[in-house]
N, C-alpha and C. Protein backbone atom coordinates (compact mmCIF):
# COMPACT_ATOMS: atom_id res chain seq x y z
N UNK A 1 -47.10 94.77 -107.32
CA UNK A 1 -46.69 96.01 -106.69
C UNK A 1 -45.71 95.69 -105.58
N UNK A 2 -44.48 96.08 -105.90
CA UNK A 2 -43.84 96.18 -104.44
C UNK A 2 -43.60 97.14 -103.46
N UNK A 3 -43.34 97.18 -102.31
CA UNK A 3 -43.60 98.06 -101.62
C UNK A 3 -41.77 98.71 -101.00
N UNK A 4 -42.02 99.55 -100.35
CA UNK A 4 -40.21 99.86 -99.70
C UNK A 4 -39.43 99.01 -99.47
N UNK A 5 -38.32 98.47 -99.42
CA UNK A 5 -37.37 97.72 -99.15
C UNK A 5 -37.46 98.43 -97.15
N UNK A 6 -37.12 97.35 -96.65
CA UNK A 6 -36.85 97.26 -95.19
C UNK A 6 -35.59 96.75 -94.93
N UNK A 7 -35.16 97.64 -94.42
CA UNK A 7 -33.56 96.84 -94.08
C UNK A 7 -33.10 96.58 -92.96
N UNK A 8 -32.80 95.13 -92.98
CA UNK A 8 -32.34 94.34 -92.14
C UNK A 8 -31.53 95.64 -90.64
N UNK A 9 -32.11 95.33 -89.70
CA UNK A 9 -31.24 96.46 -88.06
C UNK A 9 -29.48 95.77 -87.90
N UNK A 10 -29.03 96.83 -88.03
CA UNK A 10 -27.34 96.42 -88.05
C UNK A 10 -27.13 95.61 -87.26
N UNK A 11 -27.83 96.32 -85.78
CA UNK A 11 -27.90 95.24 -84.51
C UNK A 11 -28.02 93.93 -85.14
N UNK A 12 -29.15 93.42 -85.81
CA UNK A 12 -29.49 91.87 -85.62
C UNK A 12 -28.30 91.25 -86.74
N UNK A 13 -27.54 92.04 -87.79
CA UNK A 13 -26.46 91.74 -88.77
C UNK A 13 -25.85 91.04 -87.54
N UNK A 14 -25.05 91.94 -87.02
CA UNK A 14 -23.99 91.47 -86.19
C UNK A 14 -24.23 90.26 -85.50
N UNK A 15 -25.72 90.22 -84.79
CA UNK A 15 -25.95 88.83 -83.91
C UNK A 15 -26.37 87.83 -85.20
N UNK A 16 -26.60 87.84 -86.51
CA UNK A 16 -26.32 86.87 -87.70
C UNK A 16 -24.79 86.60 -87.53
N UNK A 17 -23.82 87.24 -87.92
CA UNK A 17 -22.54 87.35 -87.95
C UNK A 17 -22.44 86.21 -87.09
N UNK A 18 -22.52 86.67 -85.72
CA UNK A 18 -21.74 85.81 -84.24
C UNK A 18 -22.76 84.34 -84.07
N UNK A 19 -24.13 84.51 -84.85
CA UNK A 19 -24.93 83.19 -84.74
C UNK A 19 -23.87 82.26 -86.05
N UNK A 20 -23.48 82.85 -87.17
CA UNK A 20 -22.77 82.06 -88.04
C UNK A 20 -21.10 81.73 -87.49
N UNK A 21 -21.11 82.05 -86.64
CA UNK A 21 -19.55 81.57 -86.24
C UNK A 21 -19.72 80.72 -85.17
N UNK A 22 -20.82 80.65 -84.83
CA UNK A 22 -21.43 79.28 -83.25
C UNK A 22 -21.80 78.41 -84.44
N UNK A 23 -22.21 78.80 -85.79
CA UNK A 23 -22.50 77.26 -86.61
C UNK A 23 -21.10 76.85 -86.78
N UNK A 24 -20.25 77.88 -87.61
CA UNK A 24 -18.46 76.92 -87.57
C UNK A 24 -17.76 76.29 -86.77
N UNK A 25 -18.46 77.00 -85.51
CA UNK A 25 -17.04 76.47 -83.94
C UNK A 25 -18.16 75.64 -84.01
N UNK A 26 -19.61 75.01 -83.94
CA UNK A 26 -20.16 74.16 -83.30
C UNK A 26 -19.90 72.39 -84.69
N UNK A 27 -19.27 72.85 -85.86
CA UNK A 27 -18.98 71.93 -86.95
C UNK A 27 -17.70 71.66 -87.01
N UNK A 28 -16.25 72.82 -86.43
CA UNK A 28 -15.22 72.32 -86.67
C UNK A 28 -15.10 71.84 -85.09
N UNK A 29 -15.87 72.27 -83.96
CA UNK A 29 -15.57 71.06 -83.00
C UNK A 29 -16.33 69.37 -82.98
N UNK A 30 -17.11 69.91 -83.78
CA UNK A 30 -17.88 68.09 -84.04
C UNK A 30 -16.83 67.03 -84.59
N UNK A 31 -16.25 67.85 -85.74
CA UNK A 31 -15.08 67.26 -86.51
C UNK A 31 -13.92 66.95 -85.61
N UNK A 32 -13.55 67.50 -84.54
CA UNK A 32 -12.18 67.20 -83.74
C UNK A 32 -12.98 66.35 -83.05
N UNK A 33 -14.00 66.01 -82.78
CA UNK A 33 -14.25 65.13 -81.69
C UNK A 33 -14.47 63.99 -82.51
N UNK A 34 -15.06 64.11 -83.33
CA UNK A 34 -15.24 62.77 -84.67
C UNK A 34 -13.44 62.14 -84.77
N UNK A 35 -12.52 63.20 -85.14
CA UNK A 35 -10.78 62.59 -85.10
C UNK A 35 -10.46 62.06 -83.85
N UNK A 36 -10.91 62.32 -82.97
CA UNK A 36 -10.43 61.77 -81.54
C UNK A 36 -11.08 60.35 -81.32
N UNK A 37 -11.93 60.23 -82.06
CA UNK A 37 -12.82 58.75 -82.10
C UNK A 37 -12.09 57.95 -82.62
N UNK A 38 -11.91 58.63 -84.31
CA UNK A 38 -11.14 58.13 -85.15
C UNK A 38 -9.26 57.76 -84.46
N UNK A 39 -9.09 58.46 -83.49
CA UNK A 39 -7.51 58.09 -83.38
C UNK A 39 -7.64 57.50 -82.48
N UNK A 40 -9.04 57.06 -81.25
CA UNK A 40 -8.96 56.26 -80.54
C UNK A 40 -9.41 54.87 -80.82
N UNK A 41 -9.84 54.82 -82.08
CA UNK A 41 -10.13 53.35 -82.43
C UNK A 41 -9.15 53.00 -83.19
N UNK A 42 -7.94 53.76 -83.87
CA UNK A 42 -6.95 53.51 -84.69
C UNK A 42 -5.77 52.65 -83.80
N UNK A 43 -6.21 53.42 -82.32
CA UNK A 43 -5.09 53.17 -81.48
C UNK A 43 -5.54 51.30 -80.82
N UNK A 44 -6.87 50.85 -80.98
CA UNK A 44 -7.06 49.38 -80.60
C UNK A 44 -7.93 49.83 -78.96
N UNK A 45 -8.11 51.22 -78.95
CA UNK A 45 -9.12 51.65 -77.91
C UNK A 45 -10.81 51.59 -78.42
N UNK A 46 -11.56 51.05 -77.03
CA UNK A 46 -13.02 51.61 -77.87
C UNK A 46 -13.19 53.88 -76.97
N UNK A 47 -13.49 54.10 -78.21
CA UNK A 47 -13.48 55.50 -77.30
C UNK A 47 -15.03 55.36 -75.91
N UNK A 48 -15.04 56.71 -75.35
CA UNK A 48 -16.26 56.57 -74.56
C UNK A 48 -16.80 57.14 -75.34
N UNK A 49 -18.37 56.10 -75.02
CA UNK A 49 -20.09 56.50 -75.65
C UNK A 49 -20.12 57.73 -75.36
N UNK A 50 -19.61 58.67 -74.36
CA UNK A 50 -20.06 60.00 -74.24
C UNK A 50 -19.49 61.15 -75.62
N UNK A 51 -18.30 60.37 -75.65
CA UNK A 51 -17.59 61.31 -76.84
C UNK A 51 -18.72 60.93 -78.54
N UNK A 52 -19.37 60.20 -78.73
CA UNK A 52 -20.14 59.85 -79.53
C UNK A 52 -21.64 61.06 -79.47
N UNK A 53 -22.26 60.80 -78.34
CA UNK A 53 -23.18 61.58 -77.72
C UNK A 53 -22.33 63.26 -77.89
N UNK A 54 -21.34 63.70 -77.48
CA UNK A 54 -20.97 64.87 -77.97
C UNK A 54 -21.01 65.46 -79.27
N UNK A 55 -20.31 64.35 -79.85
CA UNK A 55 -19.84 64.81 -81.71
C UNK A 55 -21.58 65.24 -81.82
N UNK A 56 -22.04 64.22 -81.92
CA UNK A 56 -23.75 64.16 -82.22
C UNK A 56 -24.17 65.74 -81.98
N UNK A 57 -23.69 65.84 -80.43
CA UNK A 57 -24.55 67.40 -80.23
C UNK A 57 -23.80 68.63 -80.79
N UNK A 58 -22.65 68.45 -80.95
CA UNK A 58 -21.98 69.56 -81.98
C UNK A 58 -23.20 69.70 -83.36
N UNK A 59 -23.15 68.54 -83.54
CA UNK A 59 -23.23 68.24 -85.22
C UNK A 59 -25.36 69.17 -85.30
N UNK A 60 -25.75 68.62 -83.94
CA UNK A 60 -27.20 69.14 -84.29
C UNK A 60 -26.97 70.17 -83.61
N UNK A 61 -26.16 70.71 -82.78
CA UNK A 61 -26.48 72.41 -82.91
C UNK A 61 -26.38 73.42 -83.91
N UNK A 62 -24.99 72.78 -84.82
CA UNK A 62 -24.45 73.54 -85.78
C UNK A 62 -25.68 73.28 -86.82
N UNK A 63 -26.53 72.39 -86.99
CA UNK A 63 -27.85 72.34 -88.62
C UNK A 63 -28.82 72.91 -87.53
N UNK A 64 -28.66 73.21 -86.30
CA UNK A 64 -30.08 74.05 -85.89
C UNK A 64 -29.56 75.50 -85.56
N UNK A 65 -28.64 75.80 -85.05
CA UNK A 65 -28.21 76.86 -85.12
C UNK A 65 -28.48 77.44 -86.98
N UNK A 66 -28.37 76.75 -88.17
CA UNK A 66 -28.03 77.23 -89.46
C UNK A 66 -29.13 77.61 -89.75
N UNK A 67 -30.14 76.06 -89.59
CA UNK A 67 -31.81 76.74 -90.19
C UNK A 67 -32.25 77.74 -89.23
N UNK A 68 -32.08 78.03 -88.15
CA UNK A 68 -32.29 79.51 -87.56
C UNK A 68 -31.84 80.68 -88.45
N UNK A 69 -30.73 80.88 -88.68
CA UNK A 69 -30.25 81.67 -89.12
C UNK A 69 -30.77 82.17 -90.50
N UNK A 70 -30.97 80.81 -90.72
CA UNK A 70 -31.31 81.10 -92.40
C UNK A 70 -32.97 81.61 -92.82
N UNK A 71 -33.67 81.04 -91.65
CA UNK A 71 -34.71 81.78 -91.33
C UNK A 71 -35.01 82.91 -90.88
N UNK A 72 -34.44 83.20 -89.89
CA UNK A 72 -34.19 84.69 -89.67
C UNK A 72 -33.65 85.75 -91.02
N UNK A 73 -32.59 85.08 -91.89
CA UNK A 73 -31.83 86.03 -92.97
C UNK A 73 -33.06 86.05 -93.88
N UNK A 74 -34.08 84.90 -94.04
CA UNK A 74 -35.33 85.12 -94.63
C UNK A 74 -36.18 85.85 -94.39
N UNK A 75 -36.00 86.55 -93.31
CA UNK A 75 -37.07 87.66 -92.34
C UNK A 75 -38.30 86.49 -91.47
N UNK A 76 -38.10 85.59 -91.47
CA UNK A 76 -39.50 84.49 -90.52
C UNK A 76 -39.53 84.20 -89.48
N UNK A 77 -40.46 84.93 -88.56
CA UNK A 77 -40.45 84.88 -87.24
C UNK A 77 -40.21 83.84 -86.43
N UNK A 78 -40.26 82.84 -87.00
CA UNK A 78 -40.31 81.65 -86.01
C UNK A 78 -38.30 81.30 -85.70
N UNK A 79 -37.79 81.43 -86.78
CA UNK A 79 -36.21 81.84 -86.94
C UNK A 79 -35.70 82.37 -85.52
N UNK A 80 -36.43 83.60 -85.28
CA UNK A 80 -35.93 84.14 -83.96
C UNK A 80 -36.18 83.60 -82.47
N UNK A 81 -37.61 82.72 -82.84
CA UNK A 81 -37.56 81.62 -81.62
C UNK A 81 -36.40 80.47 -81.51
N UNK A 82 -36.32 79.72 -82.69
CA UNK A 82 -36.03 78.74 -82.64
C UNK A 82 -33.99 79.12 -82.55
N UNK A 83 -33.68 80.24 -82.99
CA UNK A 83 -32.45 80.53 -82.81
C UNK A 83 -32.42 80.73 -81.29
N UNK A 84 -33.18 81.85 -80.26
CA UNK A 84 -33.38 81.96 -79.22
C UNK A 84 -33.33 80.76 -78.31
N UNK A 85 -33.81 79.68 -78.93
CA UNK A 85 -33.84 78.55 -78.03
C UNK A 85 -32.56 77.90 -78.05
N UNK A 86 -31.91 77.51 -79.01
CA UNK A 86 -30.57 77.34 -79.40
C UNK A 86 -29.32 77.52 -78.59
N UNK A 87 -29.76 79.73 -78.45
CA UNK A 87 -28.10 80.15 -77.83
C UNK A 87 -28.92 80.08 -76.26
N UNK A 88 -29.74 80.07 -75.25
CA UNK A 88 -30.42 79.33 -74.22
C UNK A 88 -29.64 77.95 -73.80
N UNK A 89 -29.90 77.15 -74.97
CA UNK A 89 -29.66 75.69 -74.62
C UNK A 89 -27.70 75.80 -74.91
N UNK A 90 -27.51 76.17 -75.60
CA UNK A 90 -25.78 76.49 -75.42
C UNK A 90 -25.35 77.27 -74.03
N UNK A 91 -25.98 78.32 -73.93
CA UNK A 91 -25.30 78.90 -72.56
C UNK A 91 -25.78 77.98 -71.14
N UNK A 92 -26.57 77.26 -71.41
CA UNK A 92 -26.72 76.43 -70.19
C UNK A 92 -25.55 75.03 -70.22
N UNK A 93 -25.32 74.78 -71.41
CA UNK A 93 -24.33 73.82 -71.53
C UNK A 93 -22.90 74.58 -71.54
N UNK A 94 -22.85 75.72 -72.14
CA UNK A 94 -21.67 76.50 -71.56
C UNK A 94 -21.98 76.24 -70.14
N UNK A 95 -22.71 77.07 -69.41
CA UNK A 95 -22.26 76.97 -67.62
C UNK A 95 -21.69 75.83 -67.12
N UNK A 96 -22.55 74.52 -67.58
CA UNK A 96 -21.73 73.17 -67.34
C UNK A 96 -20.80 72.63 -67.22
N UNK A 97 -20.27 73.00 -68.75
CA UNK A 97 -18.89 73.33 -69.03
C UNK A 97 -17.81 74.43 -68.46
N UNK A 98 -18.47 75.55 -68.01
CA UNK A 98 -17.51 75.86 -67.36
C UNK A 98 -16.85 75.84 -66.22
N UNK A 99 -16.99 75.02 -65.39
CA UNK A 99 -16.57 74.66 -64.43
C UNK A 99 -15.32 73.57 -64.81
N UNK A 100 -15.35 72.90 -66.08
CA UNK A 100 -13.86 72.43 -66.47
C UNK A 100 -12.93 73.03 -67.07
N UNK A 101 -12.95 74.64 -67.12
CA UNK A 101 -12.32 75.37 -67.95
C UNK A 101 -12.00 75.22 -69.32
N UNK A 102 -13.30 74.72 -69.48
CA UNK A 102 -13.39 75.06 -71.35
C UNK A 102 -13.23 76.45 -71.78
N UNK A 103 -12.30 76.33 -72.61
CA UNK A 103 -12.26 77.83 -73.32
C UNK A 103 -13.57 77.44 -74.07
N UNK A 104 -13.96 76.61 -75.29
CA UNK A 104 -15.34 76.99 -75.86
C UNK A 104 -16.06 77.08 -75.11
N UNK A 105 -16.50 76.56 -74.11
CA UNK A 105 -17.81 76.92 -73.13
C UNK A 105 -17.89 78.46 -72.87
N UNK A 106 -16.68 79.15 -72.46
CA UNK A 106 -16.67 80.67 -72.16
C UNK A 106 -16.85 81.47 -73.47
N UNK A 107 -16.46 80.90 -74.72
CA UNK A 107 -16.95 81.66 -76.23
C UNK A 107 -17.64 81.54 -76.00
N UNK A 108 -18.51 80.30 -76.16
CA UNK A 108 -19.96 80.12 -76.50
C UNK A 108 -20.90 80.89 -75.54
N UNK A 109 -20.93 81.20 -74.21
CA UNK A 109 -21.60 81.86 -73.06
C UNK A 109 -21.31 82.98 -73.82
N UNK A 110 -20.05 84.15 -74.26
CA UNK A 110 -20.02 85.45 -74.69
C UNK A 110 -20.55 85.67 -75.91
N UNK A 111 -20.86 84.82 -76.97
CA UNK A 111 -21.11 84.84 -77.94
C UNK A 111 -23.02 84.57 -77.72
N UNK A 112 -23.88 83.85 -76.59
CA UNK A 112 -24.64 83.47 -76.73
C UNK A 112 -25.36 85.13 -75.85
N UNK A 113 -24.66 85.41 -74.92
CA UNK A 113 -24.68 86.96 -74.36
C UNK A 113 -24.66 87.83 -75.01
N UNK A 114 -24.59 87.74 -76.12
CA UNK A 114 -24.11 88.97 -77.12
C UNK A 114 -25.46 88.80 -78.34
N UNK A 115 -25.61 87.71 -78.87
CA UNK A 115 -26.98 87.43 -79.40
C UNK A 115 -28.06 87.60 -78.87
N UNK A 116 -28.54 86.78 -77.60
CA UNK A 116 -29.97 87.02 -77.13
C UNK A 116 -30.53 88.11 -76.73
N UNK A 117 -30.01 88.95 -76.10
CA UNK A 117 -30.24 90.76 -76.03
C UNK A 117 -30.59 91.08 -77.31
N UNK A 118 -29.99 90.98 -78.80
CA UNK A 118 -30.68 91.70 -80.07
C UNK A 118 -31.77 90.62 -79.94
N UNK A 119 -32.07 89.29 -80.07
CA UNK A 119 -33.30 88.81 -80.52
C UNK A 119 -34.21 89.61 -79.94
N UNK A 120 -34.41 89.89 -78.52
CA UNK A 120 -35.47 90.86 -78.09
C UNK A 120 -35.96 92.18 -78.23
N UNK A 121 -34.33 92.51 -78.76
CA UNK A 121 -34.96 93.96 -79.21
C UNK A 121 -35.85 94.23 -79.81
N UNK A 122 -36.58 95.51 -79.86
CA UNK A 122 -37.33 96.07 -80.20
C UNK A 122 -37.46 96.27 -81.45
N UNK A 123 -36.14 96.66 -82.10
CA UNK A 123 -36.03 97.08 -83.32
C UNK A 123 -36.05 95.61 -84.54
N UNK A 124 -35.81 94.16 -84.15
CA UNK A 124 -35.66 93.38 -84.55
C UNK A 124 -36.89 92.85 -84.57
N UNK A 125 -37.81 92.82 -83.41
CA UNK A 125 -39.06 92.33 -83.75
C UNK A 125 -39.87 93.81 -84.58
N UNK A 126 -39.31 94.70 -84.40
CA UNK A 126 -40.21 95.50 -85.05
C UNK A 126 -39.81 94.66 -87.07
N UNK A 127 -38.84 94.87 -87.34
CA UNK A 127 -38.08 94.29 -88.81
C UNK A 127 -39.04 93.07 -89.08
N UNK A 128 -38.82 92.39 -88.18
CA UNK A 128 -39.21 91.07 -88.63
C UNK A 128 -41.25 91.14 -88.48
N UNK A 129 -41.97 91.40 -88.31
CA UNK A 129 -42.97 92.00 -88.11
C UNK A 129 -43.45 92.92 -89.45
N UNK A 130 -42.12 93.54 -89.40
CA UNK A 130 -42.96 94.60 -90.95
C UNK A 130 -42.85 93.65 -92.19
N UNK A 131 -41.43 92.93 -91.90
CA UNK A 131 -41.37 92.01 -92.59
C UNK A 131 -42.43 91.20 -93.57
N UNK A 132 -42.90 90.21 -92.28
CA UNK A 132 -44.16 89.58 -92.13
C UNK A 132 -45.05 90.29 -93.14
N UNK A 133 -45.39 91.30 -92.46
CA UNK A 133 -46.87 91.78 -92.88
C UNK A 133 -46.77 92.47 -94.84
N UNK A 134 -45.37 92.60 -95.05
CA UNK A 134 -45.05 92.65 -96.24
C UNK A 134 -45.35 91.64 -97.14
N UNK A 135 -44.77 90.49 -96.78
CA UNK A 135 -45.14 88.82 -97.10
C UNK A 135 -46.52 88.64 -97.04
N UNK A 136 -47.56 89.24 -96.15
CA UNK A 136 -48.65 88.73 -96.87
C UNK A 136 -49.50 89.72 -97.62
N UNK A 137 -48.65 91.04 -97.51
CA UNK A 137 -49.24 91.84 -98.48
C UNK A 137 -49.36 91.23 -100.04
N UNK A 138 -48.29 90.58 -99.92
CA UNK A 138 -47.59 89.76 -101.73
C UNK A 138 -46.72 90.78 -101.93
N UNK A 139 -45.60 91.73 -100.97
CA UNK A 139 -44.99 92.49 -101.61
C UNK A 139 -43.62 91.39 -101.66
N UNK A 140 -42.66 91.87 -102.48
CA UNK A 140 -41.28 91.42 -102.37
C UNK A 140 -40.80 91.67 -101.58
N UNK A 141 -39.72 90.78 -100.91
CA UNK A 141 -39.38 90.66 -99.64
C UNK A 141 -37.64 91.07 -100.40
């Protein structure tokens, strides 16, 4: 037996949307920092350990930023924590950053401002909740 279809709150679409474009900017900047390695060891430089330690944190925000997402697009509550913790730990490394006038640091802060307000909403934990309780009805999700 399945039960009503529940559909996804436009609100939380959009903060999917802007969570999937912090996975691209957080993979195509891993990649420029990975070439800058690459053109500083081409050049007979060793690059700095910090630029190593960066690529790295591009690279695990963008696969934790994804399985958030992809959990959440699954309707599973824990998705909305673990994304929550994510754009948190970005906007605090945005602030860091912004004091060197990173333009990504100031995306990432507007983009992480613009997400965490829907995770709390009301209407999103209500979704994800009916969700849930659908899933252990055994209805189709």
């Amino acid at each position: 037996m399945t039960g009503p279809t529940i559909r996804m709150p436009g609100r939380l679409r959009t903060a999917l949307a802007l969570a999937f474009l912090q996975v691209l900017m957080n993979g195509v900047f891993g990649a420029s920092a990975q070439l800058q390695i690459a053109k500083q060891r081409s050049g007979g430089e060793e690059p700095f350990s910090i630029l190593y330690a960066i690529t790295c944190l591009y690279y695990v925000f963008a696969a934790g930023l994804l399985v958030s997402w992809i959990a959440i697009l699954f309707s599973y509550g824990w998705g909305r924590w673990s994304l929550l913790a994510f754009e948190m730990l970005s906007a605090i490394g945005g602030l860091a950053n912004l004091a060197g006038g990173s333009l990504a640091a100031a995306v990432g802060l507007i983009l992480a401002g613009l997400v965490v307000p829907t995770l709390f909403h009301a209407e999103t934990k209500a979704w994800l909740d009916a969700k849930a309780a659908q899933r252990r009805a055994g209805s189709t999700i």
